[in-house]
N, C-alpha and C. Protein backbone atom coordinates (compact mmCIF):
# COMPACT_ATOMS: atom_id res chain seq x y z
N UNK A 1 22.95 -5.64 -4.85
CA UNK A 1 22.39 -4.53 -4.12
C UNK A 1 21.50 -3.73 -5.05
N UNK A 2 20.29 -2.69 -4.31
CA UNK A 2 19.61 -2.54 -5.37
C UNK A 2 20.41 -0.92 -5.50
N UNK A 3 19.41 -0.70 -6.86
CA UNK A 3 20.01 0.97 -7.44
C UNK A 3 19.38 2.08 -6.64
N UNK A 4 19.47 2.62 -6.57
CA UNK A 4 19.49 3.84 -6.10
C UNK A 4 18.04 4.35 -6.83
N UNK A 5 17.85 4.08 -7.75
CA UNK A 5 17.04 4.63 -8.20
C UNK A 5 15.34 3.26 -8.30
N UNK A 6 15.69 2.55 -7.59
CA UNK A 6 15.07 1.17 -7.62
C UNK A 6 14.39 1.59 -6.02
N UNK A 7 15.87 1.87 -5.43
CA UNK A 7 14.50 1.95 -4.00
C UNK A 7 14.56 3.90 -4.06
N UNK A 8 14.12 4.05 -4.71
CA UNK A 8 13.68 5.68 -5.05
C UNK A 8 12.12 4.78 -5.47
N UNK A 9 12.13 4.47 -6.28
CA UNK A 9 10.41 4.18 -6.94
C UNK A 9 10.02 3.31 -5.94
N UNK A 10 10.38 1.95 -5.07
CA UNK A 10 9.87 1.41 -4.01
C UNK A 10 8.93 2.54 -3.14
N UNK A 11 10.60 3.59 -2.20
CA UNK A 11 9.77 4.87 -1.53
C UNK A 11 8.24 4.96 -2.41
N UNK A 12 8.51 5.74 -3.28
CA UNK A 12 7.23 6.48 -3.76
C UNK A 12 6.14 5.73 -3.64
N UNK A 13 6.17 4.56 -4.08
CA UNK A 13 5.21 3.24 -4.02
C UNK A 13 4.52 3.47 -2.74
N UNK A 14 5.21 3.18 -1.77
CA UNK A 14 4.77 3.15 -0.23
C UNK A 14 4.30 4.78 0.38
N UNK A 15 5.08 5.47 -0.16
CA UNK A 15 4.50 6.83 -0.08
C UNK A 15 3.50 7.55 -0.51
N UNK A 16 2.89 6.76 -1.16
CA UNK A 16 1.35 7.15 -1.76
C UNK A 16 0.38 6.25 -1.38
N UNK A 17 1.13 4.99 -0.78
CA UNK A 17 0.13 4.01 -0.34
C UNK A 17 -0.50 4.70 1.26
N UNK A 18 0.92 4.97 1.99
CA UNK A 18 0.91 5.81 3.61
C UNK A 18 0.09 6.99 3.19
N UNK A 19 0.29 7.95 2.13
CA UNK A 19 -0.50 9.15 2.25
C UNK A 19 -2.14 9.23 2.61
N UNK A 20 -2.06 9.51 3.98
CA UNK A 20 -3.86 9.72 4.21
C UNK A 20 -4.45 10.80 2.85
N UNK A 21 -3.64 11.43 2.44
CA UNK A 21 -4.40 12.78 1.27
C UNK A 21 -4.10 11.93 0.09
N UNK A 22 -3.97 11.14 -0.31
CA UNK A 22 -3.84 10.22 -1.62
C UNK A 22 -5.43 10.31 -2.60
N UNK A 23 -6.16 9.89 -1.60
CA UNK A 23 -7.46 9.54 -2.36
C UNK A 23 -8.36 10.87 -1.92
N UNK A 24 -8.27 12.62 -2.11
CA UNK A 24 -8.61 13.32 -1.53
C UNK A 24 -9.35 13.86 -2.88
N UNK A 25 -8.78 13.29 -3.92
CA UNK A 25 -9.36 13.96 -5.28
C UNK A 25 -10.38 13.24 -5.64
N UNK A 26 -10.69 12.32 -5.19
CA UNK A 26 -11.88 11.07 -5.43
C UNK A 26 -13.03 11.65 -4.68
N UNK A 27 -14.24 11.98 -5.17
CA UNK A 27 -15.07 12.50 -4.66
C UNK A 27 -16.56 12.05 -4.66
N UNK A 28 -17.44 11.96 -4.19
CA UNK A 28 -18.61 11.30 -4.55
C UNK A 28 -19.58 12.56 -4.73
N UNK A 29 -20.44 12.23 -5.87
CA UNK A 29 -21.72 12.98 -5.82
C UNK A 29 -21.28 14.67 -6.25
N UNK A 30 -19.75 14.75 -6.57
CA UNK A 30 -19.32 16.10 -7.44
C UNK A 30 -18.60 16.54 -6.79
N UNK A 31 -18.45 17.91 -6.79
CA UNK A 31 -17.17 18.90 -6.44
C UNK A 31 -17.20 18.68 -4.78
N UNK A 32 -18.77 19.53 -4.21
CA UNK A 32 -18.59 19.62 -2.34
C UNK A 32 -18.92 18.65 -2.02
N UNK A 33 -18.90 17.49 -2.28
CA UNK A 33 -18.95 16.25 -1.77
C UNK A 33 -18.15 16.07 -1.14
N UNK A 34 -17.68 14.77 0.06
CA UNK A 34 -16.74 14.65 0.51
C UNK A 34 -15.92 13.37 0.40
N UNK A 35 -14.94 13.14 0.51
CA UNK A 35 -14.20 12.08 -0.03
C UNK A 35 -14.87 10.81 0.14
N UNK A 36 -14.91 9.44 -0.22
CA UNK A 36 -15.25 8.45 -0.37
C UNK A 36 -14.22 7.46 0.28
N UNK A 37 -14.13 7.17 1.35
CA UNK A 37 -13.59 6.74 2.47
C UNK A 37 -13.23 5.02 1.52
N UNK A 38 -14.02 5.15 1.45
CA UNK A 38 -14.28 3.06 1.28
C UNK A 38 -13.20 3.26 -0.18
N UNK A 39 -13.81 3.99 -1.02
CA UNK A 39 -12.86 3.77 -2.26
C UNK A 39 -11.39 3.79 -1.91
N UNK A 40 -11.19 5.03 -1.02
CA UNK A 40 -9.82 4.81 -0.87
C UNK A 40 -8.91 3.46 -0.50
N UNK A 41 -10.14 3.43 0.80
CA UNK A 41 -9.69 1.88 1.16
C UNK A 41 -9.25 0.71 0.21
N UNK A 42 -10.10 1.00 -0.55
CA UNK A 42 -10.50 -0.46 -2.12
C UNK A 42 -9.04 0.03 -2.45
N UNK A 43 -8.66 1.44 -3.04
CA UNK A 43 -7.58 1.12 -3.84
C UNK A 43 -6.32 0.99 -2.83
N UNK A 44 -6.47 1.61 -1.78
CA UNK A 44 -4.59 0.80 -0.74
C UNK A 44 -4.97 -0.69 -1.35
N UNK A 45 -6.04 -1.49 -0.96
CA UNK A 45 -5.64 -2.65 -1.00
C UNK A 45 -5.76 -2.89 -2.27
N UNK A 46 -5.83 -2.85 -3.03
CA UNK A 46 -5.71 -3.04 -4.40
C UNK A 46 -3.89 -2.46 -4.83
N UNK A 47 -3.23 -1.63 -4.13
CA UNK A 47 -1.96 -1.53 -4.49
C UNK A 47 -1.21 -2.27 -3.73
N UNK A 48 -1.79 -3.02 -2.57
CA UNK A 48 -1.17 -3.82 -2.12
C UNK A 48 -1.26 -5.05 -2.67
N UNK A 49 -1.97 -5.99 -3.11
CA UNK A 49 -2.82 -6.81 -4.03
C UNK A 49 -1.86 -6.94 -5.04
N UNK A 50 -1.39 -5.90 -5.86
CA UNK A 50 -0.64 -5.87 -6.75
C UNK A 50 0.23 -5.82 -6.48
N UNK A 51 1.26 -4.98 -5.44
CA UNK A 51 2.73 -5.20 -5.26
C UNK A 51 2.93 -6.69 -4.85
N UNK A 52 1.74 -7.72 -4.29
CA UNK A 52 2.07 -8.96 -3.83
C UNK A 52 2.30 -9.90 -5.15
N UNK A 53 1.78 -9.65 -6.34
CA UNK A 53 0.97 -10.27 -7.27
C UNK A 53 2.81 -10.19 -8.41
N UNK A 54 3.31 -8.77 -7.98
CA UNK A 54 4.21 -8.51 -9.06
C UNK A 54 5.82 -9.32 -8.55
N UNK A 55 5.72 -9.40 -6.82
CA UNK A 55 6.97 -10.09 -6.21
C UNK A 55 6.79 -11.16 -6.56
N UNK A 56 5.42 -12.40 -6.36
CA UNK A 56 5.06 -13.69 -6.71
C UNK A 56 5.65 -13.72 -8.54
N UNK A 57 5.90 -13.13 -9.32
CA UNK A 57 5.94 -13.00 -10.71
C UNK A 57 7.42 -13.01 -10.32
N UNK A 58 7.84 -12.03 -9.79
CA UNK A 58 9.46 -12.25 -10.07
C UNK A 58 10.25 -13.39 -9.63
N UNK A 59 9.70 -13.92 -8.63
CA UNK A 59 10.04 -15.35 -7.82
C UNK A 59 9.51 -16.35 -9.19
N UNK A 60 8.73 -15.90 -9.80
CA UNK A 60 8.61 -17.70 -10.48
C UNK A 60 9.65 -16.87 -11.45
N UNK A 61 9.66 -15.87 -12.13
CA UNK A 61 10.84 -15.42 -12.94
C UNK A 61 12.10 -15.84 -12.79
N UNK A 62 12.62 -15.63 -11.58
CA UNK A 62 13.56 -16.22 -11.07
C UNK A 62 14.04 -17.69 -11.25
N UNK A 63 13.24 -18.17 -10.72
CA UNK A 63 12.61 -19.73 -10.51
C UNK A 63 12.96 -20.61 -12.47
N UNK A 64 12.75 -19.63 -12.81
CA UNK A 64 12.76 -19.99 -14.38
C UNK A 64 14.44 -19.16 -15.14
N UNK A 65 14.82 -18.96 -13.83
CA UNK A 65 16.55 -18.40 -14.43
C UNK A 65 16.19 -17.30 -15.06
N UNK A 66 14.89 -16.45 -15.30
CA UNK A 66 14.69 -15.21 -16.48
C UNK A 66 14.55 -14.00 -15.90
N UNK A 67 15.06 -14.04 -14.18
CA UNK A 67 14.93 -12.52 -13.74
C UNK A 67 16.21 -12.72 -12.46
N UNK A 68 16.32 -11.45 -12.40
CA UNK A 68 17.61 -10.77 -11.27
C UNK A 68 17.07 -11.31 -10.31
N UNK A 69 18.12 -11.44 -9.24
CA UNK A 69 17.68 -11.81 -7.79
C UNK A 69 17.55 -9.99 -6.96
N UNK A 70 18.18 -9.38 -7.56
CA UNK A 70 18.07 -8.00 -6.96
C UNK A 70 16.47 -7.56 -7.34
N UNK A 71 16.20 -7.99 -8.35
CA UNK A 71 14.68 -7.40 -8.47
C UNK A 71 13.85 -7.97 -8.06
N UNK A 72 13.72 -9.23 -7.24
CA UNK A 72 12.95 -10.42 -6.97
C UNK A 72 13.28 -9.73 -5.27
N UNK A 73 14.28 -9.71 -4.78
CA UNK A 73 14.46 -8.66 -3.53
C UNK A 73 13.69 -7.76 -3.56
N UNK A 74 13.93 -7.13 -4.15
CA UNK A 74 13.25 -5.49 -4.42
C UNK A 74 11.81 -5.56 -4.16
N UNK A 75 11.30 -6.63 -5.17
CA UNK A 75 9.58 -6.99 -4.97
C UNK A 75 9.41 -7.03 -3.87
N UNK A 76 9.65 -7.77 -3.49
CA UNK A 76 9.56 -8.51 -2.01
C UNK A 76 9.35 -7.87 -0.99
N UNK A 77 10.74 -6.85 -0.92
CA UNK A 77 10.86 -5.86 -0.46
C UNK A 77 9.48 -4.47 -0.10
N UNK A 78 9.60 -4.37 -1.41
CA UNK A 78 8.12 -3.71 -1.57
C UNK A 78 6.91 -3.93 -0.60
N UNK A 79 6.59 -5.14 -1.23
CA UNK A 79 5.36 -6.04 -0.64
C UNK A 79 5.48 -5.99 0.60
N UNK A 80 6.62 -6.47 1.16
CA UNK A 80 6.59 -6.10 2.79
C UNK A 80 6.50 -5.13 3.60
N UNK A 81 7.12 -4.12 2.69
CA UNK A 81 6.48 -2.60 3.50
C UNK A 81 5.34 -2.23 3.19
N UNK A 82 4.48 -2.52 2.26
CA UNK A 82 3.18 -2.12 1.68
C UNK A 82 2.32 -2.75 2.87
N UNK A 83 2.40 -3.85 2.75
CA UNK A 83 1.96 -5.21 3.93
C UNK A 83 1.97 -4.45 5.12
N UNK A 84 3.61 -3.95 5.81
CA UNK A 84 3.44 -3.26 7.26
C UNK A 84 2.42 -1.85 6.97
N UNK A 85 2.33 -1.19 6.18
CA UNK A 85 2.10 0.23 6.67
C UNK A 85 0.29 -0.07 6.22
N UNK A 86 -0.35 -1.04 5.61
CA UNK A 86 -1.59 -1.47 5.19
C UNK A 86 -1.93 -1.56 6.93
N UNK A 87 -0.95 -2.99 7.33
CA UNK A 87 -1.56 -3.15 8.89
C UNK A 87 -1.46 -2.33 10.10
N UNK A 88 -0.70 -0.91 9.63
CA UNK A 88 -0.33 -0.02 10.59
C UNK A 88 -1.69 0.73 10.91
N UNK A 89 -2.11 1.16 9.94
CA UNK A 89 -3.14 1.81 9.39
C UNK A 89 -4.52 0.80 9.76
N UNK A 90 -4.65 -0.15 9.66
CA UNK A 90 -5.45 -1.07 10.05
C UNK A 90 -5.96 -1.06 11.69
N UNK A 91 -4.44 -1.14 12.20
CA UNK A 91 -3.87 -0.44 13.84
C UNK A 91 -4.52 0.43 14.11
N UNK A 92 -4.47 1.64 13.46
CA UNK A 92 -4.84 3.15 13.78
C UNK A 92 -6.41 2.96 13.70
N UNK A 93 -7.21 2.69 12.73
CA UNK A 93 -8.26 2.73 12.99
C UNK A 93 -9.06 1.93 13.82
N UNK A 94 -8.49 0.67 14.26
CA UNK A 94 -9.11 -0.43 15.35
C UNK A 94 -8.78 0.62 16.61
N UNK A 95 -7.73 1.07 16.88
CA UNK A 95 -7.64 2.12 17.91
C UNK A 95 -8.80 3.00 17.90
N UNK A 96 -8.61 3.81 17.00
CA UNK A 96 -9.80 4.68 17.23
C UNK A 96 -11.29 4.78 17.36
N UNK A 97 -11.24 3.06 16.78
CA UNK A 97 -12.97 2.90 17.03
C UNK A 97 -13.09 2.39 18.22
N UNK A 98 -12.14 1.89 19.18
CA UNK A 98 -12.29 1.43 20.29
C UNK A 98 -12.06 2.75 21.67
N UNK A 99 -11.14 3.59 21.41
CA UNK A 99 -11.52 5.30 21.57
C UNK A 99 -12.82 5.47 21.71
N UNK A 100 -13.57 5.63 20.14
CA UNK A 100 -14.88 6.24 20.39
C UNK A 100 -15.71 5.56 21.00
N UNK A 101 -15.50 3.99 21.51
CA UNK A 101 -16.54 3.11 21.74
C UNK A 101 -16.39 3.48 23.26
N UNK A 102 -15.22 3.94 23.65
CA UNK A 102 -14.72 4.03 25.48
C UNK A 102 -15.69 5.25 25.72
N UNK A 103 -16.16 6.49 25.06
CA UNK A 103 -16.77 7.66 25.06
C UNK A 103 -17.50 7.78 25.62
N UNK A 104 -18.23 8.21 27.05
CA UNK A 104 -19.44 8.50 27.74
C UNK A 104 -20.70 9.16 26.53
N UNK A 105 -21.65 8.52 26.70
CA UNK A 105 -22.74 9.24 25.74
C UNK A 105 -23.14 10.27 26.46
């Protein structure tokens, strides 16, 4: 089973991935600029990218007798909620562009 403090850092993981205000400090072109939409985008998937990259590592770890099966869970674990809340979000905005597309001009 994992620690307590194992799916404490998972949460956070996913909780900064879900945060729409995550990438709010990223700014283009200086201070009153306004956020940079796409970058944000680049880095969710780039932390998703990596939580996939670090479970695949613990599985061959495993695989090689040199890592826990609780932490090879855990990855996994990870990756799969990173995975759902990436395509949730994916959801939300195919919704809304199909919203604005329903819009009388």
């Amino acid at each position: 089973m994992a620690s307590p403090i194992t799916a404490a850092n998972a949460y956070a993981k996913i909780a900064r991935i879900a945060n729409p205000t995550a990438g709010l400090d990223k700014v283009v072109g200086g201070d009153n600029a306004t956020p940079n939409f796409g970058s944000m985008v680049k880095d969710a998937l780039a932390s998703v990218v990596e939580a996939g990259r670090k479970s695949d590592g613990q599985a061959q770890a495993l695989a090689a007798g040199k890592a826990n099966i609780v932490d090879v869970v855990t990855a996994v674990a990870e990756t799969e909620v990173a995975i759902e809340a990436l395509v949730s979000v994916r959801d939300r905005v195919i919704q809304a562009y199909e919203e604005i597309m329903r819009m009388p001009i």
